[in-house]
PDB file of N, CA and C in Angstrom:
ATOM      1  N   UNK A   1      -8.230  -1.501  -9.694  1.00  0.00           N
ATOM      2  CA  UNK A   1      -7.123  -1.629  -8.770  1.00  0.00           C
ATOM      3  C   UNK A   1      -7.651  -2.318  -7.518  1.00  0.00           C
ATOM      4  N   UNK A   2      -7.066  -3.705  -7.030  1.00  0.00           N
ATOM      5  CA  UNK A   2      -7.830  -4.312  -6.068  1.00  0.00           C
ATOM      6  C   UNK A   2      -7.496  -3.815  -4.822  1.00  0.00           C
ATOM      7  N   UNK A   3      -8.334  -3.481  -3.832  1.00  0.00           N
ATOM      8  CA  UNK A   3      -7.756  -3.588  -2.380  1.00  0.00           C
ATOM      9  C   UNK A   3      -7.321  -4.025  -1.623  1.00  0.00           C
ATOM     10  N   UNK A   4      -6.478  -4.042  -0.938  1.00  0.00           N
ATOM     11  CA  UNK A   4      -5.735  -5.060  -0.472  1.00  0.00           C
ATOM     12  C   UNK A   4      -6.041  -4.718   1.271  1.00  0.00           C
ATOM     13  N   UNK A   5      -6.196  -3.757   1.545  1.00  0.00           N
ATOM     14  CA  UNK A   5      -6.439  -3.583   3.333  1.00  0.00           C
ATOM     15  C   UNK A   5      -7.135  -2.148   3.311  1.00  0.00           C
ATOM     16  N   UNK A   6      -8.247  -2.109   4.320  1.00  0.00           N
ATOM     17  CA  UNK A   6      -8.878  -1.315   4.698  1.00  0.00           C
ATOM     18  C   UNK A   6      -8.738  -0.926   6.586  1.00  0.00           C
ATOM     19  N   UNK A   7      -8.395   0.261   6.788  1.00  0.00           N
ATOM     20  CA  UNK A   7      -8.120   0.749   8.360  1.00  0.00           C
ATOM     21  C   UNK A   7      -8.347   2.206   8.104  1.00  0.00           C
ATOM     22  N   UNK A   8      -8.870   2.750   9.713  1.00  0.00           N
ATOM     23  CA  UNK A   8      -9.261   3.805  10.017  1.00  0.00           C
ATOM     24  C   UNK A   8      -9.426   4.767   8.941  1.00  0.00           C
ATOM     25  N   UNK A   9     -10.131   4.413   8.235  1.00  0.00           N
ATOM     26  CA  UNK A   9     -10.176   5.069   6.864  1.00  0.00           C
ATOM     27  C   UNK A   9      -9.315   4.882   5.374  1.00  0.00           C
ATOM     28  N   UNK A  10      -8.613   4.696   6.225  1.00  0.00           N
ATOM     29  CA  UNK A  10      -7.639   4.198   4.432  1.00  0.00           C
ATOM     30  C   UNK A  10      -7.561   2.845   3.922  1.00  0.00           C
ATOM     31  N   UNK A  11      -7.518   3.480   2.324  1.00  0.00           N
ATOM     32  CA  UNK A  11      -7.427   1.907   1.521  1.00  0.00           C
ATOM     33  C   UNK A  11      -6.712   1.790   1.216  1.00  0.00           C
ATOM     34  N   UNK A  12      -5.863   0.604   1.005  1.00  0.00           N
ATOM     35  CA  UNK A  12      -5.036   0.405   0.311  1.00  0.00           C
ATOM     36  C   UNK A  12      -4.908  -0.463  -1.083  1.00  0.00           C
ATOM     37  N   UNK A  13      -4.666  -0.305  -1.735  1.00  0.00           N
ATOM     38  CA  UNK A  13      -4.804  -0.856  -3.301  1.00  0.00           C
ATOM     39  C   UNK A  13      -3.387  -0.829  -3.906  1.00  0.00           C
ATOM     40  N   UNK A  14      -3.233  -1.667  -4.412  1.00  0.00           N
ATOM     41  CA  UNK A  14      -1.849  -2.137  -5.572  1.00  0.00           C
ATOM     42  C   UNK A  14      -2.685  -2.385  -7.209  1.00  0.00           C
ATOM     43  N   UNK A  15      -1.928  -1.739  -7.848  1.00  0.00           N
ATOM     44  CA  UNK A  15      -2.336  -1.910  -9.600  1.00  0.00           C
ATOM     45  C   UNK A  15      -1.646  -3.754  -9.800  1.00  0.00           C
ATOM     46  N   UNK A  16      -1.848  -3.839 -10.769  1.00  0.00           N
ATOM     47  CA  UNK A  16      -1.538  -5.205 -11.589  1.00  0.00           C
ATOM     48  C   UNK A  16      -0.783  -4.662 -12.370  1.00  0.00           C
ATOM     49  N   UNK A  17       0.213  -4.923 -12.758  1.00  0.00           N
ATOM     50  CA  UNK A  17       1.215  -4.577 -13.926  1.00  0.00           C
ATOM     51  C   UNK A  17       1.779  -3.347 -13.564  1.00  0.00           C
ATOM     52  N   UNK A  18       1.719  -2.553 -12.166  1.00  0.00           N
ATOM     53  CA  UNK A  18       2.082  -1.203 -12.333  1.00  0.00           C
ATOM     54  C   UNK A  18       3.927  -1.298 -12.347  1.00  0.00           C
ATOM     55  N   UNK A  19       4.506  -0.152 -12.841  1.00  0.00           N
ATOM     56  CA  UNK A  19       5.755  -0.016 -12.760  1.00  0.00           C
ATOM     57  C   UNK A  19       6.335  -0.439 -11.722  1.00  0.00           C
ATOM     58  N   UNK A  20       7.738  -0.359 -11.858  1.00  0.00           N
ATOM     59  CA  UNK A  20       8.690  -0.469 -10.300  1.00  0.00           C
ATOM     60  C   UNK A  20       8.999   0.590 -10.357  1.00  0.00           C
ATOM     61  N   UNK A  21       9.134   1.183  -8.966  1.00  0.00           N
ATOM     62  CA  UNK A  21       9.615   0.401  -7.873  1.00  0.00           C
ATOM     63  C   UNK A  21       8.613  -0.069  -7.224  1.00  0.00           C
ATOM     64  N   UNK A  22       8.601  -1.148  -6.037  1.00  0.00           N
ATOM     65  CA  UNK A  22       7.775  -1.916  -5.412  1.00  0.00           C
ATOM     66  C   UNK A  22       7.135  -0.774  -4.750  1.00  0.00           C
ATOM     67  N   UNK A  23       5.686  -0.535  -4.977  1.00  0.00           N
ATOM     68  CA  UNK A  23       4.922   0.502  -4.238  1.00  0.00           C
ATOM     69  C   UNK A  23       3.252   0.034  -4.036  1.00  0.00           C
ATOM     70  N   UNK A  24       2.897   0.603  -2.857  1.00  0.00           N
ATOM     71  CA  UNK A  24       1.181   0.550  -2.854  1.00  0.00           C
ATOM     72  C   UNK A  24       0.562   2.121  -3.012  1.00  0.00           C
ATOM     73  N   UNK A  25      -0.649   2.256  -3.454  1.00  0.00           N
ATOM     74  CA  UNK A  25      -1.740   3.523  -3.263  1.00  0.00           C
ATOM     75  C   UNK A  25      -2.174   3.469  -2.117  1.00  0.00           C
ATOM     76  N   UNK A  26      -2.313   5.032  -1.226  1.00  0.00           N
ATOM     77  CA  UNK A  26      -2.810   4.815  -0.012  1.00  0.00           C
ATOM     78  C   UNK A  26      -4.239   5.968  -0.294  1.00  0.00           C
ATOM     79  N   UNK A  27      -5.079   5.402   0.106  1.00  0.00           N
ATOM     80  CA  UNK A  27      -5.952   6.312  -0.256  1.00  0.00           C
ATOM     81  C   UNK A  27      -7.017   6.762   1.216  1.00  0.00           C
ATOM     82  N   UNK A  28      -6.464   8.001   1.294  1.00  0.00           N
ATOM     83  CA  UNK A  28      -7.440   8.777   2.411  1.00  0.00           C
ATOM     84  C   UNK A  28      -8.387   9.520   2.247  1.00  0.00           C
ATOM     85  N   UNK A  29      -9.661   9.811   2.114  1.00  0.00           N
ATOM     86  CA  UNK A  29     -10.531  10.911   1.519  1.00  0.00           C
ATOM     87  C   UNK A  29      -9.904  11.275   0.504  1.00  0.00           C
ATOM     88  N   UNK A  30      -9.458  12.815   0.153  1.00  0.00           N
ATOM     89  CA  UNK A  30      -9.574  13.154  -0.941  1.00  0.00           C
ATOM     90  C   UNK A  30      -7.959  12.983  -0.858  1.00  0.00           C
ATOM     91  N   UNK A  31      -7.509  12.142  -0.439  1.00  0.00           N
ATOM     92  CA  UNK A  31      -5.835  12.413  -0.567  1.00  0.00           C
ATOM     93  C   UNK A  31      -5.146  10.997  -1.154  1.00  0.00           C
ATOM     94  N   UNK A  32      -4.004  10.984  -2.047  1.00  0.00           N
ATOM     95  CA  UNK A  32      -3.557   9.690  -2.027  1.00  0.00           C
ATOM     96  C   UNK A  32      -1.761   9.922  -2.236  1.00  0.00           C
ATOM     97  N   UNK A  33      -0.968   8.819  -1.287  1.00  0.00           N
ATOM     98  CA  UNK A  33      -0.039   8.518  -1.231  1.00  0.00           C
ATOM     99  C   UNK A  33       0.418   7.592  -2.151  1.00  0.00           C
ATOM    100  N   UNK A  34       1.517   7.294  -2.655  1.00  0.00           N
ATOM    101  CA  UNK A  34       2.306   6.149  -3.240  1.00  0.00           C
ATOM    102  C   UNK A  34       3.633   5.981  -2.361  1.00  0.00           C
ATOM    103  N   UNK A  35       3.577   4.603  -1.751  1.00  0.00           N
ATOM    104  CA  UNK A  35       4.408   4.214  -0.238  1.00  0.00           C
ATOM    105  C   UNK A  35       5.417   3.201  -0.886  1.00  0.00           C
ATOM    106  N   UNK A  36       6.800   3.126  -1.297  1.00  0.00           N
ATOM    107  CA  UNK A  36       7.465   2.419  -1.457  1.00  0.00           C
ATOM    108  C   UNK A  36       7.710   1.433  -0.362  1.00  0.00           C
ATOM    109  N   UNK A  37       7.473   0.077  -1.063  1.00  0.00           N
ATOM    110  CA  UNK A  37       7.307  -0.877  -0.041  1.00  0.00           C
ATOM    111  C   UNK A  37       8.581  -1.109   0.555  1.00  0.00           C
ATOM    112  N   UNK A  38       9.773  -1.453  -0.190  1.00  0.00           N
ATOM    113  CA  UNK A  38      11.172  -1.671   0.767  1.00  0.00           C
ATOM    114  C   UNK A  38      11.328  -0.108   1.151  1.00  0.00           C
ATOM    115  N   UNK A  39      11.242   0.945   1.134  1.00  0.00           N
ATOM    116  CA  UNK A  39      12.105   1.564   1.433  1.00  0.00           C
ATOM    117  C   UNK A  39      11.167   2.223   2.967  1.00  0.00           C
ATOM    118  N   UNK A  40       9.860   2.241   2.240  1.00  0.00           N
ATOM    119  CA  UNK A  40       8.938   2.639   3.454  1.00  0.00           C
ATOM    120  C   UNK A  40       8.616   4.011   3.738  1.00  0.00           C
ATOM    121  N   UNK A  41       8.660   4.996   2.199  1.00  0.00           N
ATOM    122  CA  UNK A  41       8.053   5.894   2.394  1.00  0.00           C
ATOM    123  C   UNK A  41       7.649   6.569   1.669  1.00  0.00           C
ATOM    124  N   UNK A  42       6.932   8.238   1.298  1.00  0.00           N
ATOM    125  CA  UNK A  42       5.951   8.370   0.296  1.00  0.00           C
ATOM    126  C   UNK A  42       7.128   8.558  -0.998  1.00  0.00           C
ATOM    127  N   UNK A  43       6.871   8.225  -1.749  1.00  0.00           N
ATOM    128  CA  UNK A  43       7.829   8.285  -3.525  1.00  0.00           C
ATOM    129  C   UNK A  43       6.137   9.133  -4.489  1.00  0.00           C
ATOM    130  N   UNK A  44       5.370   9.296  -3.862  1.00  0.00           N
ATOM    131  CA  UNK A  44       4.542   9.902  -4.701  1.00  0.00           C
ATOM    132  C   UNK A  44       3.303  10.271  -4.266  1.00  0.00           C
ATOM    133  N   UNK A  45       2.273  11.924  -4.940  1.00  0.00           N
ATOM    134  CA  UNK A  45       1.535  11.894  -3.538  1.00  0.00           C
ATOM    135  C   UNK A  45       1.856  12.968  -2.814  1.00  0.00           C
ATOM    136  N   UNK A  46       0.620  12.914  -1.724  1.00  0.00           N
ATOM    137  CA  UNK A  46       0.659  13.241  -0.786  1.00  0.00           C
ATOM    138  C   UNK A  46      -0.663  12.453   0.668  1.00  0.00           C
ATOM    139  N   UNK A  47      -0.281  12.319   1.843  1.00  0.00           N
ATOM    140  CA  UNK A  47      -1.136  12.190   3.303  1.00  0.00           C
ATOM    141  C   UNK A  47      -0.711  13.418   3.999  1.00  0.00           C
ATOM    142  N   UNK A  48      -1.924  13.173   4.667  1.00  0.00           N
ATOM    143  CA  UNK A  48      -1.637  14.950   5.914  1.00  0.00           C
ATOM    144  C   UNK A  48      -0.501  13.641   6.703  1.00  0.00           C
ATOM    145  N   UNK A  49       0.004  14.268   7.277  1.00  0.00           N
ATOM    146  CA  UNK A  49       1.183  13.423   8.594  1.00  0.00           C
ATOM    147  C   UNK A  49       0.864  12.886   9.245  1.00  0.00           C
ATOM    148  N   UNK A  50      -0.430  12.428   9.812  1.00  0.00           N
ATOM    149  CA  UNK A  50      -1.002  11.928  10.845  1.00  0.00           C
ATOM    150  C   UNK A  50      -0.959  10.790  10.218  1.00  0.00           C
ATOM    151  N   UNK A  51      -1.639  10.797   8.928  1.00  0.00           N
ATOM    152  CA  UNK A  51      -2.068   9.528   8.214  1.00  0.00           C
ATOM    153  C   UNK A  51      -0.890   9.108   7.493  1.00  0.00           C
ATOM    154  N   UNK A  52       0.341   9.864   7.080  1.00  0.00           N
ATOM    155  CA  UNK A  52       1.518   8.991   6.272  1.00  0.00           C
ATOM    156  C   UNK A  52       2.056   7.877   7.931  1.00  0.00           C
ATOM    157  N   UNK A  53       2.064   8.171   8.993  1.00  0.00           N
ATOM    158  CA  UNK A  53       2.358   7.452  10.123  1.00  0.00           C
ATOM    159  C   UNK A  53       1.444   6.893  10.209  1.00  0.00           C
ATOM    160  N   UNK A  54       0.564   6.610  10.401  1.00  0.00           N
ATOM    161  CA  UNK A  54      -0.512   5.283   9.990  1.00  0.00           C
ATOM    162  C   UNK A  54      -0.089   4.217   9.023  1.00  0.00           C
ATOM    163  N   UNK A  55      -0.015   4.883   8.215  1.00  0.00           N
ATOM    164  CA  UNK A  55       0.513   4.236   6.542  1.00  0.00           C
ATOM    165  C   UNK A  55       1.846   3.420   7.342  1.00  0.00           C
ATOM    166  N   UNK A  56       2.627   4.060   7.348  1.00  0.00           N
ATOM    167  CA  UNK A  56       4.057   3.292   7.356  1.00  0.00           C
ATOM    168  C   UNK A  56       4.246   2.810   8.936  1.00  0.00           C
ATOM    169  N   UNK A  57       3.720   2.809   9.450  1.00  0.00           N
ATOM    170  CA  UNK A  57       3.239   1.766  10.439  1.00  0.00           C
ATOM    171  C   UNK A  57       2.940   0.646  10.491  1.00  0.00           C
ATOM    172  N   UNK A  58       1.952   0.507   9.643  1.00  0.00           N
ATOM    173  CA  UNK A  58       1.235  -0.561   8.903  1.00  0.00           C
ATOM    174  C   UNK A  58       2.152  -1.264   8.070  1.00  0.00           C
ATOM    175  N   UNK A  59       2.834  -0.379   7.047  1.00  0.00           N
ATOM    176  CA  UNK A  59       3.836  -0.780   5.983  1.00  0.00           C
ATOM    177  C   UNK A  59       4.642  -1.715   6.758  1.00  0.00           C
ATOM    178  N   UNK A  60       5.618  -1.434   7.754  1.00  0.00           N
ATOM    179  CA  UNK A  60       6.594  -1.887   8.653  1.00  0.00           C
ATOM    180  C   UNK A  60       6.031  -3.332   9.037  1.00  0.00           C
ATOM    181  N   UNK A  61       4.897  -3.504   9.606  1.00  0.00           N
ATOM    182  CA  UNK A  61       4.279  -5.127   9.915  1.00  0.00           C
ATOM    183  C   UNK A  61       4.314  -5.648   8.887  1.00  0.00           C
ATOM    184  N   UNK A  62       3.710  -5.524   7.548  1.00  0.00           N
ATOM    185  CA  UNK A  62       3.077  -6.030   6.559  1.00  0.00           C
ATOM    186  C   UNK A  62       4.426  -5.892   5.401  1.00  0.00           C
ATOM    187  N   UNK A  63       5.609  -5.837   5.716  1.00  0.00           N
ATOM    188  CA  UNK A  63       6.452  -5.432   4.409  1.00  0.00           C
ATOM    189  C   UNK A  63       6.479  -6.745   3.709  1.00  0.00           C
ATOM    190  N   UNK A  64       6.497  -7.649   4.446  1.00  0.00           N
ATOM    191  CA  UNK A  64       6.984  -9.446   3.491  1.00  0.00           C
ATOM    192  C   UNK A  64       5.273  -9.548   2.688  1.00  0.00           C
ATOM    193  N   UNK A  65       4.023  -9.325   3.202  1.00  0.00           N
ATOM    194  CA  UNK A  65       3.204  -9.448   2.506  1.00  0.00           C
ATOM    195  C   UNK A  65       2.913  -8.842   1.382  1.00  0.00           C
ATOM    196  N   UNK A  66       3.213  -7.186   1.418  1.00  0.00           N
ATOM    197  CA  UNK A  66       3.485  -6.519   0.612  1.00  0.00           C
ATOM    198  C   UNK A  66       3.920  -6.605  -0.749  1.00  0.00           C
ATOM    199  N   UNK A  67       5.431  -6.817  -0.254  1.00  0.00           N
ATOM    200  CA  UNK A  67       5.841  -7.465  -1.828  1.00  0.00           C
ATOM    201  C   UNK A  67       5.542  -8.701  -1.910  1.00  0.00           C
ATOM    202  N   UNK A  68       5.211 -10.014  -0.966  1.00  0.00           N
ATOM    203  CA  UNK A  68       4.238 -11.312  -2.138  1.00  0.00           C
ATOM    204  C   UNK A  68       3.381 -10.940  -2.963  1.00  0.00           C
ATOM    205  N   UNK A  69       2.439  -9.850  -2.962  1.00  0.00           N
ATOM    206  CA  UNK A  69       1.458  -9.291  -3.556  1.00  0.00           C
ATOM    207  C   UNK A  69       1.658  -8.989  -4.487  1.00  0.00           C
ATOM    208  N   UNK A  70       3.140  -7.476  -4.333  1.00  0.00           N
ATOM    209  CA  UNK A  70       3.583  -7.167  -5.552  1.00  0.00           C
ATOM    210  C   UNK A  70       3.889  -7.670  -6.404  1.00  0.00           C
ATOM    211  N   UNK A  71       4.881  -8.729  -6.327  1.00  0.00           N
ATOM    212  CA  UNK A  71       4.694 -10.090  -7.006  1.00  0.00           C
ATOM    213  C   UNK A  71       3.916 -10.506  -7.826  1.00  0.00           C
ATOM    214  N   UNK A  72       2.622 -11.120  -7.100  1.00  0.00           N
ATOM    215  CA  UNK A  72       1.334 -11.609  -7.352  1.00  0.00           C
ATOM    216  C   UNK A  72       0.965 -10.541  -8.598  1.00  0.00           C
ATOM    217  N   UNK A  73       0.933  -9.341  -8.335  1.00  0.00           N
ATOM    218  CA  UNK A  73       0.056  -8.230  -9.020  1.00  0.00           C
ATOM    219  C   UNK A  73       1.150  -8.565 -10.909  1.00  0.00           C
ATOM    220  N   UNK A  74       2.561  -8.190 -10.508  1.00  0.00           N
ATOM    221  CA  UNK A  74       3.330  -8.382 -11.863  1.00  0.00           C
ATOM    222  C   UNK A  74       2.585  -9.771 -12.405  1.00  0.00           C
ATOM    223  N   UNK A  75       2.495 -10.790 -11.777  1.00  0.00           N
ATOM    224  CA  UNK A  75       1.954 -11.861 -12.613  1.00  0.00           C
ATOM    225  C   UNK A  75       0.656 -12.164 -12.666  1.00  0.00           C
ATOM    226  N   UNK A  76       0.340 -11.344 -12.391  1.00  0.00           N
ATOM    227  CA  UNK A  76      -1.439 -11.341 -13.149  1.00  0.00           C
ATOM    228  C   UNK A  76      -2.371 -11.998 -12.039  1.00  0.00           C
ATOM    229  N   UNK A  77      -1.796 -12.534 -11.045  1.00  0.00           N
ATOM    230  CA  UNK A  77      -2.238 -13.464  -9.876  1.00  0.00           C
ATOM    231  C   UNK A  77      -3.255 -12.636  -9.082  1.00  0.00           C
ATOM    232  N   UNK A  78      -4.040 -13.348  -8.692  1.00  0.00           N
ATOM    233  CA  UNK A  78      -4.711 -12.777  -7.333  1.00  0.00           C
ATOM    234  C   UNK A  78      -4.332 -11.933  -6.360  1.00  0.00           C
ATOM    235  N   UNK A  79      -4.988 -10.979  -5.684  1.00  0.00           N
ATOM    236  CA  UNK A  79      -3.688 -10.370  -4.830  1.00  0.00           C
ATOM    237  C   UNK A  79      -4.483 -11.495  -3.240  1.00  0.00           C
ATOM    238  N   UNK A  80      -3.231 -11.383  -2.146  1.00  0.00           N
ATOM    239  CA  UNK A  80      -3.880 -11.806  -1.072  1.00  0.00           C
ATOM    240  C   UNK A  80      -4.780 -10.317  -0.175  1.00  0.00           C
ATOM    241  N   UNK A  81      -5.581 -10.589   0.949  1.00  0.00           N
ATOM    242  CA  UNK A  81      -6.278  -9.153   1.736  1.00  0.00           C
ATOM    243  C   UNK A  81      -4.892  -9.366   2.341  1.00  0.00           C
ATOM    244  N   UNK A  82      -4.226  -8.154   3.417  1.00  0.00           N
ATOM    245  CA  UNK A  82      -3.868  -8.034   4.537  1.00  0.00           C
ATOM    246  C   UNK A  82      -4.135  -7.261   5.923  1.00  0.00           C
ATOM    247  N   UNK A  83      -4.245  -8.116   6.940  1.00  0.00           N
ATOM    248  CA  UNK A  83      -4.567  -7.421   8.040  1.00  0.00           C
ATOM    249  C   UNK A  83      -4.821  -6.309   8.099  1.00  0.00           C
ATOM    250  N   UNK A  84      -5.510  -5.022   8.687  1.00  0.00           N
ATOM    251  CA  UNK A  84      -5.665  -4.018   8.910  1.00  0.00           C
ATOM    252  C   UNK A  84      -5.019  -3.638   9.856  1.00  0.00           C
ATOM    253  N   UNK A  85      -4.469  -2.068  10.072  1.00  0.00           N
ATOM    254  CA  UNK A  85      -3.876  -1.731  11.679  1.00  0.00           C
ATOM    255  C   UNK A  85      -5.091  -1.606  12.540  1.00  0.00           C
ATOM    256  N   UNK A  86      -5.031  -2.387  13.893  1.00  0.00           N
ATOM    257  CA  UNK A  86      -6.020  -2.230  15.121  1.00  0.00           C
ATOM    258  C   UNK A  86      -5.513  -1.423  16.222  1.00  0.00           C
TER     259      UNK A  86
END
């Protein structure tokens, strides 16, 4: 599963071929979210709260990159990196 952005600890990664709906893995230590990209929030999972607001913070800047990716990922394509939150 490639990564797609790394911040204050979390990774983020999208599968290749994974199901719909449009979603990323958020991965915090021992915790992981599944963040629906249009809708912008956890569909699977769990983050302590501090970190799902990190997450969809991030989500909110990055939504058009997001799904190009998702995109990308259904067709077997490269994914692009995206920015990290600073």
């Amino acid at each position: 599963m490639p990564q797609i952005s790394y911040f204050l600890g979390v990774i983020i990664r999208m599968f290749y071929r994974d199901h719909n709906t449009p979603h990323f893995h958020a991965v915090y230590a021992d915790f992981e979210g599944i963040i629906d990209i249009e809708k912008n929030e956890i569909i699977g999972g769990y983050l302590p709260p501090r970190v799902l607001g990190i997450v969809t913070e991030w989500t909110a800047l990055h939504q058009l990159e997001l799904m190009d990716n998702w995109v990308r990922a259904r067709n077997q394509e490269s994914l692009n990196a995206i920015e990290p939150l600073v």
